[in-house]
Protein backbone atom coordinates (compact mmCIF):
# COMPACT_ATOMS: atom_id res chain seq x y z
CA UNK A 1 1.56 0.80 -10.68
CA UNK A 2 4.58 0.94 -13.34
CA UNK A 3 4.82 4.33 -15.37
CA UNK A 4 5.30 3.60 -18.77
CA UNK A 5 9.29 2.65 -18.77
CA UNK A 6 7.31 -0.39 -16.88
CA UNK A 7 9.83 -0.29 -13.84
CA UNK A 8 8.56 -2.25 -10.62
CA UNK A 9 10.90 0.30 -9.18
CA UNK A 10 9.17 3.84 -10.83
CA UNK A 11 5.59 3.34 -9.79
CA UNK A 12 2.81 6.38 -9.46
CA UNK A 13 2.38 5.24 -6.09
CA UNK A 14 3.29 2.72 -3.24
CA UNK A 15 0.40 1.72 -2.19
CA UNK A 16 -1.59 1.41 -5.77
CA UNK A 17 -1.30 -2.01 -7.16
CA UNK A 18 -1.24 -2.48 -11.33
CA UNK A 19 -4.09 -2.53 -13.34
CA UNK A 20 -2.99 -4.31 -15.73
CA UNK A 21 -2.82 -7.39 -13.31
CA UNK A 22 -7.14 -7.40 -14.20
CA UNK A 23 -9.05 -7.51 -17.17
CA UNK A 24 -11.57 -4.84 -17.58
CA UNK A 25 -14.09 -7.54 -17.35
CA UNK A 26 -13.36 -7.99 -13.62
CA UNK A 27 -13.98 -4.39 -12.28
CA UNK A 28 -16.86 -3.27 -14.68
CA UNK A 29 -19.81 -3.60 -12.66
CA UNK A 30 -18.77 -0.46 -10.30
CA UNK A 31 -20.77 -0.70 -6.90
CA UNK A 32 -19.78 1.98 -4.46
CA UNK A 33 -22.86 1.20 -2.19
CA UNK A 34 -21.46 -2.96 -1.87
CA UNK A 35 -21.07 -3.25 1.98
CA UNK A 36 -16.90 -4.90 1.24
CA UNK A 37 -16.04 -2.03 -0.79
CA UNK A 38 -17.22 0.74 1.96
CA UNK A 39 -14.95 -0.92 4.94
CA UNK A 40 -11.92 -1.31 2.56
CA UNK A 41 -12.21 2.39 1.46
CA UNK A 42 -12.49 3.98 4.95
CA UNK A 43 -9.30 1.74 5.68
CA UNK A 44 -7.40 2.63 2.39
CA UNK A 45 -9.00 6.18 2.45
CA UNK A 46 -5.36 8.10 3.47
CA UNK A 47 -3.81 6.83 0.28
CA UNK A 48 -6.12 6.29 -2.56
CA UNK A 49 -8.54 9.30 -2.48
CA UNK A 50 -4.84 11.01 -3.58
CA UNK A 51 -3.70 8.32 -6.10
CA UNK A 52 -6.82 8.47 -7.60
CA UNK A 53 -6.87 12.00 -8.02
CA UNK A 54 -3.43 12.57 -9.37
CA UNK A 55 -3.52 9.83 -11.79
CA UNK A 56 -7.09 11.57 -13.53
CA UNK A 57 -5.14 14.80 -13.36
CA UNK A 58 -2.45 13.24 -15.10
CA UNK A 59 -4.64 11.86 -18.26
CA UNK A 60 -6.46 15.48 -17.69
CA UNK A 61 -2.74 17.04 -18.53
CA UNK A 62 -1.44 14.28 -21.23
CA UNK A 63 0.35 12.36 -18.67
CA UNK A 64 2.83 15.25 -18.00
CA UNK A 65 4.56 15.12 -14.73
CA UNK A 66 2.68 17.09 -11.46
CA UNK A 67 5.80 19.32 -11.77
CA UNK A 68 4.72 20.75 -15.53
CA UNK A 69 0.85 20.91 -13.95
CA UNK A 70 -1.08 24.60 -13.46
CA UNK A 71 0.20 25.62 -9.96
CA UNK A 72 -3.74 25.08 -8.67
CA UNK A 73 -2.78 21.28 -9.11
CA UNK A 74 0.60 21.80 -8.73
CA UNK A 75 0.90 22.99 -5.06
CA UNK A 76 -2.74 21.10 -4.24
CA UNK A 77 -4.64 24.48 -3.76
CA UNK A 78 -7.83 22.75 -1.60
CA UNK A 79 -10.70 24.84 -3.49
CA UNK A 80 -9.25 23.59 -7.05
CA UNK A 81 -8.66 19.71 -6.20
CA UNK A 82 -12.54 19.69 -4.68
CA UNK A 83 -13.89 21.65 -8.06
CA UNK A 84 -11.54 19.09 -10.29
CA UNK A 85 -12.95 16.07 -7.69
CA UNK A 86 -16.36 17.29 -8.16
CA UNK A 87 -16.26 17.70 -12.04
CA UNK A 88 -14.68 14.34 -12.53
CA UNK A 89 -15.61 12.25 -9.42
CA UNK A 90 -17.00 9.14 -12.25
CA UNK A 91 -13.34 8.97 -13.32
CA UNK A 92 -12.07 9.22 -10.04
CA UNK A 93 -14.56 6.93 -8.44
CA UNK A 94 -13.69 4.30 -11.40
CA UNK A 95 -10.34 4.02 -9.87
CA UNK A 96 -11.51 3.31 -6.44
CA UNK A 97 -13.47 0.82 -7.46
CA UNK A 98 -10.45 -0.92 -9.46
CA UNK A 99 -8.04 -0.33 -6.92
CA UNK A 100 -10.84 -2.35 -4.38
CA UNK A 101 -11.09 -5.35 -7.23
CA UNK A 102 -7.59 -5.17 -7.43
CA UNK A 103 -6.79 -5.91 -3.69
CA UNK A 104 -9.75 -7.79 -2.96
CA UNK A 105 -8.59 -10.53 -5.65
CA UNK A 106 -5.17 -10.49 -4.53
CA UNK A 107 -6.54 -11.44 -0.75
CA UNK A 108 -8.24 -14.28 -2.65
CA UNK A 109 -4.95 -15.19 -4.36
CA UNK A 110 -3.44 -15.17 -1.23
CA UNK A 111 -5.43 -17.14 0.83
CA UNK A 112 -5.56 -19.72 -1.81
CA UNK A 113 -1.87 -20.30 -1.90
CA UNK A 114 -2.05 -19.90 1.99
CA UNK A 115 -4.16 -23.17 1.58
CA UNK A 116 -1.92 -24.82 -0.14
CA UNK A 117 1.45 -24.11 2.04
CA UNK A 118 2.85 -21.21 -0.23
CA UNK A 119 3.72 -18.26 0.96
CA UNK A 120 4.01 -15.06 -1.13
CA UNK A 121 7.22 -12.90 -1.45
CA UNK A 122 7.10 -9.37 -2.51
CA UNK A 123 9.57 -6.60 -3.33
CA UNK A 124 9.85 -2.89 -2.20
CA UNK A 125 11.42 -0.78 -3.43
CA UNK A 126 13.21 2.06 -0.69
CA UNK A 127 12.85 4.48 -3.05
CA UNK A 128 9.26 5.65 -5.14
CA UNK A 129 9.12 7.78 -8.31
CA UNK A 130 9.48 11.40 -7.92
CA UNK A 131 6.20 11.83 -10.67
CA UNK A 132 4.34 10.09 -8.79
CA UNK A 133 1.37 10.39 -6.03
CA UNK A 134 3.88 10.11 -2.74
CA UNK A 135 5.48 13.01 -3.74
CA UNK A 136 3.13 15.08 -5.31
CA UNK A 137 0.82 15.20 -1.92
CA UNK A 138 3.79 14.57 0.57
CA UNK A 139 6.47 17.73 -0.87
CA UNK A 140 7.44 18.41 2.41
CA UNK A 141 8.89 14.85 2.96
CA UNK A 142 11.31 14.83 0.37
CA UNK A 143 14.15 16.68 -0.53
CA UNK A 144 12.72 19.48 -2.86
CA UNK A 145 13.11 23.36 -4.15
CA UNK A 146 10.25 25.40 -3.90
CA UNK A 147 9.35 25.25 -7.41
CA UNK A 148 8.98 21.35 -6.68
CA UNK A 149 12.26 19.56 -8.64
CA UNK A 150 14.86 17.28 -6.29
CA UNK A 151 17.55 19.00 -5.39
CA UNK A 152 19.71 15.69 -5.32
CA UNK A 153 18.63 12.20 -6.50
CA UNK A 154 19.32 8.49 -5.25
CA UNK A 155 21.56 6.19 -7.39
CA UNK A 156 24.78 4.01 -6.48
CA UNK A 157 28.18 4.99 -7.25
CA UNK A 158 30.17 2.80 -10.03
CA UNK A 159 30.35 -0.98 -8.89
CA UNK A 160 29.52 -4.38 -10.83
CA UNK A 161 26.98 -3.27 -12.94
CA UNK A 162 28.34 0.31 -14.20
CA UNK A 163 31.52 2.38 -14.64
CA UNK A 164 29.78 5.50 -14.25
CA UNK A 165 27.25 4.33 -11.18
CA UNK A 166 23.48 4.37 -11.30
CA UNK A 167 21.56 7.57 -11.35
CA UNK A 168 18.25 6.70 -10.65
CA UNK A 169 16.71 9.63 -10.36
CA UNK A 170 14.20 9.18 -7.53
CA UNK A 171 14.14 12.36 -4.90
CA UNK A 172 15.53 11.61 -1.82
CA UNK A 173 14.08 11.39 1.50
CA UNK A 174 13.72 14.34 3.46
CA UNK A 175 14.90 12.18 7.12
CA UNK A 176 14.48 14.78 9.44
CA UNK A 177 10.58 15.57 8.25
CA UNK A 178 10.15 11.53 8.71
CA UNK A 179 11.76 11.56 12.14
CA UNK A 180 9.63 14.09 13.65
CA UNK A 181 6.61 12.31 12.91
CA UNK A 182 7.72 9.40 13.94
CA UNK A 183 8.02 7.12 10.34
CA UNK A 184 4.17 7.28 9.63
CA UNK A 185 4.11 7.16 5.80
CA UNK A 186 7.43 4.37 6.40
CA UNK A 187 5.41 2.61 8.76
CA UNK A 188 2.21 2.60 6.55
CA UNK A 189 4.05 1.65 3.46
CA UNK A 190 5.56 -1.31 5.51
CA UNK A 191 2.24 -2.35 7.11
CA UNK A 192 0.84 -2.32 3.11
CA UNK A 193 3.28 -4.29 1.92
CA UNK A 194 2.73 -6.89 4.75
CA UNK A 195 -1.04 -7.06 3.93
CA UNK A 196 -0.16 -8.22 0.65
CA UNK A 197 2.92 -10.23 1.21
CA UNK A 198 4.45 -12.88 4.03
CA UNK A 199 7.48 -12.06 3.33
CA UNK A 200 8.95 -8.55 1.86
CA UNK A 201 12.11 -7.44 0.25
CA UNK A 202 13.63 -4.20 0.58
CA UNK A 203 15.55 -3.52 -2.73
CA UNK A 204 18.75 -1.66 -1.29
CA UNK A 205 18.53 -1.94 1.86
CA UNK A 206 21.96 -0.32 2.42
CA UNK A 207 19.80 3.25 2.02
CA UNK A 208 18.82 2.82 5.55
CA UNK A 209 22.13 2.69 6.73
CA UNK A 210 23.24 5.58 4.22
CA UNK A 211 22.60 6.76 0.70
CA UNK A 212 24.31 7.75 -2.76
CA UNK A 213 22.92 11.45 -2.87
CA UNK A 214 23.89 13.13 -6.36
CA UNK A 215 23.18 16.58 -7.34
CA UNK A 216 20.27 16.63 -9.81
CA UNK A 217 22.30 18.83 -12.30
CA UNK A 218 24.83 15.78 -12.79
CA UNK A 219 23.98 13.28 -15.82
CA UNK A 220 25.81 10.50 -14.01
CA UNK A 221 26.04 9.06 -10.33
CA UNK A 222 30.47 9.68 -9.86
CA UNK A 223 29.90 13.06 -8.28
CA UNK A 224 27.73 11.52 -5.30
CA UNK A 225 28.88 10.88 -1.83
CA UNK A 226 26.99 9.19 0.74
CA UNK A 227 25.13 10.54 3.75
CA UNK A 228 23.54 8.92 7.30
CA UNK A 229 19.82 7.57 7.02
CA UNK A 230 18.28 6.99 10.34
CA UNK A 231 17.51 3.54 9.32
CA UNK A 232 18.11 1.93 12.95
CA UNK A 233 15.52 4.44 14.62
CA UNK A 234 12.83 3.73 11.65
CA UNK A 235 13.63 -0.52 12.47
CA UNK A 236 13.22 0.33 15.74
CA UNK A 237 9.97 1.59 15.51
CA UNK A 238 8.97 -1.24 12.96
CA UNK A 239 10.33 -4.03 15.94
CA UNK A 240 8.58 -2.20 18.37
CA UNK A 241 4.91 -3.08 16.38
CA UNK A 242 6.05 -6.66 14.71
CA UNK A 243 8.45 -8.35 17.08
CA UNK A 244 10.37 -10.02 14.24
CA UNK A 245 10.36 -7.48 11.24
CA UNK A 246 9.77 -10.78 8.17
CA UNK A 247 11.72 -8.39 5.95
CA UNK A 248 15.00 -9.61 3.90
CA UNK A 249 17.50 -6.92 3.00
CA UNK A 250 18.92 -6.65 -0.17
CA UNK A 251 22.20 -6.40 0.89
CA UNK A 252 24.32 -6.04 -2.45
CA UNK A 253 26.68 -3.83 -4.24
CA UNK A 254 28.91 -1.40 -1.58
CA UNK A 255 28.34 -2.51 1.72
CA UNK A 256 30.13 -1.60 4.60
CA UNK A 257 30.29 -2.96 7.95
CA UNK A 258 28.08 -0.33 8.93
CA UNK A 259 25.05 -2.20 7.35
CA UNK A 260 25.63 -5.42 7.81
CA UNK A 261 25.72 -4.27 11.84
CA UNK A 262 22.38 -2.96 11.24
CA UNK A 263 20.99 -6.23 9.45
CA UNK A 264 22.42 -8.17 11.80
CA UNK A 265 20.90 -6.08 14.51
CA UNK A 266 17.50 -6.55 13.48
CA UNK A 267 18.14 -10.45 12.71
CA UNK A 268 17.41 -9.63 8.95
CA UNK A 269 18.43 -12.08 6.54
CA UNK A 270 20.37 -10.93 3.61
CA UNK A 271 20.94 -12.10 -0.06
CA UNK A 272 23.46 -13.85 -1.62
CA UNK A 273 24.27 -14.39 -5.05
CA UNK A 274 25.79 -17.41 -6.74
CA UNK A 275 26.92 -15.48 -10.10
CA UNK A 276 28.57 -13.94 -7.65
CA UNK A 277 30.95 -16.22 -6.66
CA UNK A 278 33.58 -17.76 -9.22
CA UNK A 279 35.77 -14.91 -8.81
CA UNK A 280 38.82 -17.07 -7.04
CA UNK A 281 38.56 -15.52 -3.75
CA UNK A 282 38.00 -17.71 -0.92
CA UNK A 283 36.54 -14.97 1.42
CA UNK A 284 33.81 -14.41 -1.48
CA UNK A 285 30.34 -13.99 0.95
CA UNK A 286 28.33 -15.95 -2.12
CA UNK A 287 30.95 -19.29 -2.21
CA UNK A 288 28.32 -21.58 -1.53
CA UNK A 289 30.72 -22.55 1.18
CA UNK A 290 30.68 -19.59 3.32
CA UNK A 291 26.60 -18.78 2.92
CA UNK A 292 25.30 -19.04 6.29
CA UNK A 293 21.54 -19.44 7.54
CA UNK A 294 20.96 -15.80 7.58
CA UNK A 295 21.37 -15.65 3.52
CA UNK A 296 18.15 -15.79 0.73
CA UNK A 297 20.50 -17.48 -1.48
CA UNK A 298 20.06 -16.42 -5.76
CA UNK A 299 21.13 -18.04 -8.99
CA UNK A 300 20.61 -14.37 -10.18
CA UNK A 301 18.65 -11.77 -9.33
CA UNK A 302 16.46 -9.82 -12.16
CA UNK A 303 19.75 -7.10 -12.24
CA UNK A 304 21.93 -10.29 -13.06
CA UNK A 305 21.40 -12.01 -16.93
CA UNK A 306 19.49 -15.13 -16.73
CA UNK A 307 22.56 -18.10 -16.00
CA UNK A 308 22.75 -19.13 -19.49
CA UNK A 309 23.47 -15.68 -20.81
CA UNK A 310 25.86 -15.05 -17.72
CA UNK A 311 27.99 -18.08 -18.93
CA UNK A 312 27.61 -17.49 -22.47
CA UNK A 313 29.54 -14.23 -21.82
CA UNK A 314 32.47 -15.51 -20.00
CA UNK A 315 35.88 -16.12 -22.04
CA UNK A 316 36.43 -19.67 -22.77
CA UNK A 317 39.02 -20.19 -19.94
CA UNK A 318 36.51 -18.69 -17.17
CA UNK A 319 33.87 -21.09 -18.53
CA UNK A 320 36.34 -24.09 -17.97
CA UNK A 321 36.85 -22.68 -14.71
CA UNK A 322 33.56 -22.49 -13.39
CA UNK A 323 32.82 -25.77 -14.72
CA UNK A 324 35.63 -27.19 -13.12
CA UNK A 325 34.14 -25.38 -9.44
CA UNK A 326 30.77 -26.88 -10.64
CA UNK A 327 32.54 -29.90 -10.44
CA UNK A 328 30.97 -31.23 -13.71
CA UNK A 329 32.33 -32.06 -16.97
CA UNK A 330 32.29 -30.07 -20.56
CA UNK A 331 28.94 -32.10 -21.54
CA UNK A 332 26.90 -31.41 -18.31
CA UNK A 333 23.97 -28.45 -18.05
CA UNK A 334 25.71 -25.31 -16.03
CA UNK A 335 22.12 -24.15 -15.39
CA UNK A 336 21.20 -27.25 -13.63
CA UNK A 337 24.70 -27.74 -11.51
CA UNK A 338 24.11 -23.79 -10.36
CA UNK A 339 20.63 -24.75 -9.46
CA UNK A 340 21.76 -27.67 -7.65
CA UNK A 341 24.59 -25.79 -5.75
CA UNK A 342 22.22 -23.39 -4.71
CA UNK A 343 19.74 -25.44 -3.36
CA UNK A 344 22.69 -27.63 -1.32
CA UNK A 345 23.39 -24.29 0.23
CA UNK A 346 22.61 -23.28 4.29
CA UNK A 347 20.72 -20.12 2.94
CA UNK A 348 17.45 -20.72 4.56
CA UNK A 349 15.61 -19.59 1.24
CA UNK A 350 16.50 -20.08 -2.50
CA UNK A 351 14.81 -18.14 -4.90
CA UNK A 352 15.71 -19.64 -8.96
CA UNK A 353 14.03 -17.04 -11.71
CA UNK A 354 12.15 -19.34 -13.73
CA UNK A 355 14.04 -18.52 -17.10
CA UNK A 356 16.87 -20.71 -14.82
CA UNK A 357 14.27 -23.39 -14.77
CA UNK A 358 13.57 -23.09 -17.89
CA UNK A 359 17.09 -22.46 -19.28
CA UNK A 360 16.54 -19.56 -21.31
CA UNK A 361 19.60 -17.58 -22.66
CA UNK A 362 20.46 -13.88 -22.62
CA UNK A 363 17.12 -12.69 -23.94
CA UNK A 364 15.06 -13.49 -21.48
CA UNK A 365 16.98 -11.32 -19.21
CA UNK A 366 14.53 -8.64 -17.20
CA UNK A 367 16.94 -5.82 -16.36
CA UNK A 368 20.00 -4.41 -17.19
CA UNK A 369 20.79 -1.80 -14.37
CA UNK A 370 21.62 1.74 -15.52
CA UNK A 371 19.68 1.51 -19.09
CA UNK A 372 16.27 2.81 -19.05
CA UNK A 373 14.59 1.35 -22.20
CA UNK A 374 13.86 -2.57 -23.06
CA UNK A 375 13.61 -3.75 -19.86
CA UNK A 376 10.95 -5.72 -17.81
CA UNK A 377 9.23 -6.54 -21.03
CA UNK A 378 9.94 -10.64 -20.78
CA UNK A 379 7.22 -12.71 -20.16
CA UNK A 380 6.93 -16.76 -20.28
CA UNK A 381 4.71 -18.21 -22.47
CA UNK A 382 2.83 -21.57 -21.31
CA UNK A 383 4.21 -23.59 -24.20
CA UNK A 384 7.86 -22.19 -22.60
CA UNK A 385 6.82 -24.95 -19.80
CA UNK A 386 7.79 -28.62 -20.14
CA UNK A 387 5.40 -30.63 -18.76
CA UNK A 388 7.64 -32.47 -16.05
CA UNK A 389 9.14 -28.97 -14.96
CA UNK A 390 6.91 -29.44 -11.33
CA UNK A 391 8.26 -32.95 -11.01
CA UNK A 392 11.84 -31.50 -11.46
CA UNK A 393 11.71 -28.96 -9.11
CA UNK A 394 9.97 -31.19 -6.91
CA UNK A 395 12.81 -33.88 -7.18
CA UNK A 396 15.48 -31.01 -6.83
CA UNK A 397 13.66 -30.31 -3.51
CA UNK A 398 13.60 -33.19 -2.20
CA UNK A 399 17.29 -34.60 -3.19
CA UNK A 400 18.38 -31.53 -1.00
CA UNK A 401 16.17 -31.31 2.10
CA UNK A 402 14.22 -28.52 0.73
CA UNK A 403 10.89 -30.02 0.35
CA UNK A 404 8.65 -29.06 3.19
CA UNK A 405 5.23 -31.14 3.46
CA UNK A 406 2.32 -30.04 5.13
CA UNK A 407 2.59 -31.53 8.64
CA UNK A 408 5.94 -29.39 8.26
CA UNK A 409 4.80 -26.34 7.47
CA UNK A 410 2.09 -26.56 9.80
């Protein structure tokens, strides 16, 4: 669930999904005596008995963070949280209930697609919100004072995106609590994700190898430095109860030989980006030339503009270059040759944003990393989609040996 800067990556809790993905219409008639909704609770039970509760505390305290809460609430004194449960168990109960309509019509989603051949891929993030319900009932797991603030933050130091780095501001993990109970909120996390998803993303996956930690007084990410994550041990655990881990790493930005040994080691494909590539160097990873089978191969990712607004901003003689790589002319679509290229890849997966499909210029763009207002707010509207754009993509699959029929996939 997005808090209100409406960041996939800021979220009151990993495990809640959004309710804003139903309409109130759905989830009205509340029925905690319905047979389905008793077996999901007592298996979602660890998780959402907490997420309810802190997110009824939260419109109980004007949506302030748990930090600024009495320190009854605060520090989760057992006596208060049953007298707050007991006083507003309708609220609280609500949000059970919504939470169960929530997941029980994304199974249905699910196994609909799953009946047509598609599979679903999510995205998880490695970090989660420090106001949110992970850390508010799990202090001890993350790298906190006493009086509850981070002590350093996550971010990425200056690269591509920013001069000054990223300074996310999510708490870091506190690794050595995680070890000694062997991963189990990791694991759980993980095994949620999978539940809802054939196929997961972990945004920044280079955290497992080692992270950015900056010192929560600094207002940018330069005065970081990185330090080990036992991200091979939690894998190892993960391989040890999947076999093959169906997890792609998001494998961008600073990485070091380090992590791509640890991808590599866990056969984890990783990403590659076709923006990416028109810089001249022949030894670029995302040349379309030198992506392998292990790659998810990108036109852009939602950090990148959309294609048309990445082009639009290069100088006139970088355009003529890339169109001259393209290996099309001054009249032919750049969107569609970068489509194309992409698809004629060996990257075992292409994923194309569908303001590529559809063309759109810089302002349908979804993120811009390091600014913290105006983003994710871009949505398609159905008159945005041309009538042939299935038969198109279908073509485009087809012309490059991408288009997988059932007795295929089967």
């Amino acid at each position: 669930m997005p808090q209100q800067n409406l960041s996939p990556y800021q979220c009151y809790s990993a495990f809640a999904m959004n309710p804003a993905l139903l309409s109130y219409p759905e989830y009205a008639d509340k029925d905690l005596e319905d047979p389905d909704y008793l077996n999901w609770f007592k298996k979602e039970k660890t998780w959402l008995e907490d997420y309810a509760l802190f997110i009824v505390l939260k419109n109980s305290n004007e949506q302030r963070a748990w930090s600024d809460w009495d320190d009854a609430y605060k520090y989760r004194n057992k006596v208060a949280l049953e007298r707050f449960l007991h006083e507003h168990y309708v609220e609280v109960s609500a949000i059970y209930w919504q939470q169960f309509c929530l997941y029980k019509r994304w199974n249905e989603l699910r196994a609909y697609a799953h009946e047509r051949d598609i599979l679903l891929f999510g995205d998880m993030p490695i970090f989660v919100a420090y106001d949110s319900a992970d850390v508010w009932c799990n202090p001890e797991s993350f790298l906190l004072d006493e009086a509850g603030q981070a002590t350093v933050v996550a971010g990425v130091p200056p690269d591509y995106f920013s001069e000054t780095g990223q300074r996310w501001g999510n708490p870091h993990y506190n690794w050595a609590k995680m070890q000694a109970d062997d991963f189990s909120w990791w694991l759980s996390r993980i095994h949620n994700h999978l539940s809802l998803f054939d196929l997961v993303r972990i945004d920044h996956f280079r955290g497992l190898e080692a992270v950015w930690v900056i010192p929560s007084s600094c207002e940018t990410a330069i005065e970081g430095q990185w330090k080990k994550t036992p991200g091979d041990e939690l894998l190892a655990h993960l391989k040890q109860e999947l076999g093959q881990i169906p997890i792609v790493a998001e494998d961008l930005g600073i990485i070091t030989p380090e992590v791509n040994a640890l991808r590599e080691k866990y056969e984890l494909p990783g990403m590659s980006v076709l923006q990416f590539s028109f810089d001249g160097f022949e030894d670029n990873p995302h040349k379309p030339k030198n992506i392998t089978y292990d790659r998810i191969v990108y036109t852009g990712t939602h950090d990148n503009d959309t294609t048309q607004g990445w082009f639009d901003d290069q100088e006139k003689s970088t355009q003529a270059y890339i169109r001259e790589i393209l290996g099309i002319d001054a009249n032919a679509d750049v969107v569609d040759a970068v489509i194309n290229q992409s698809l004629a890849t060996k990257g075992q997966l292409v994923v194309i944003p569908l303001q590529d499909f559809l063309g759109f210029d810089t302002e349908a763009r979804m993120n811009i990393p390091g600014v913290s207002e105006d983003n994710w707010t871009w949505q398609f509207a159905w008159d945005d989609i041309p009538e042939d754009l299935a038969i198109r993509i279908k073509t485009k699959l087809s012309e490059t040996g991408r288009l997988i029929t059932s007795d295929e996939a089967s």
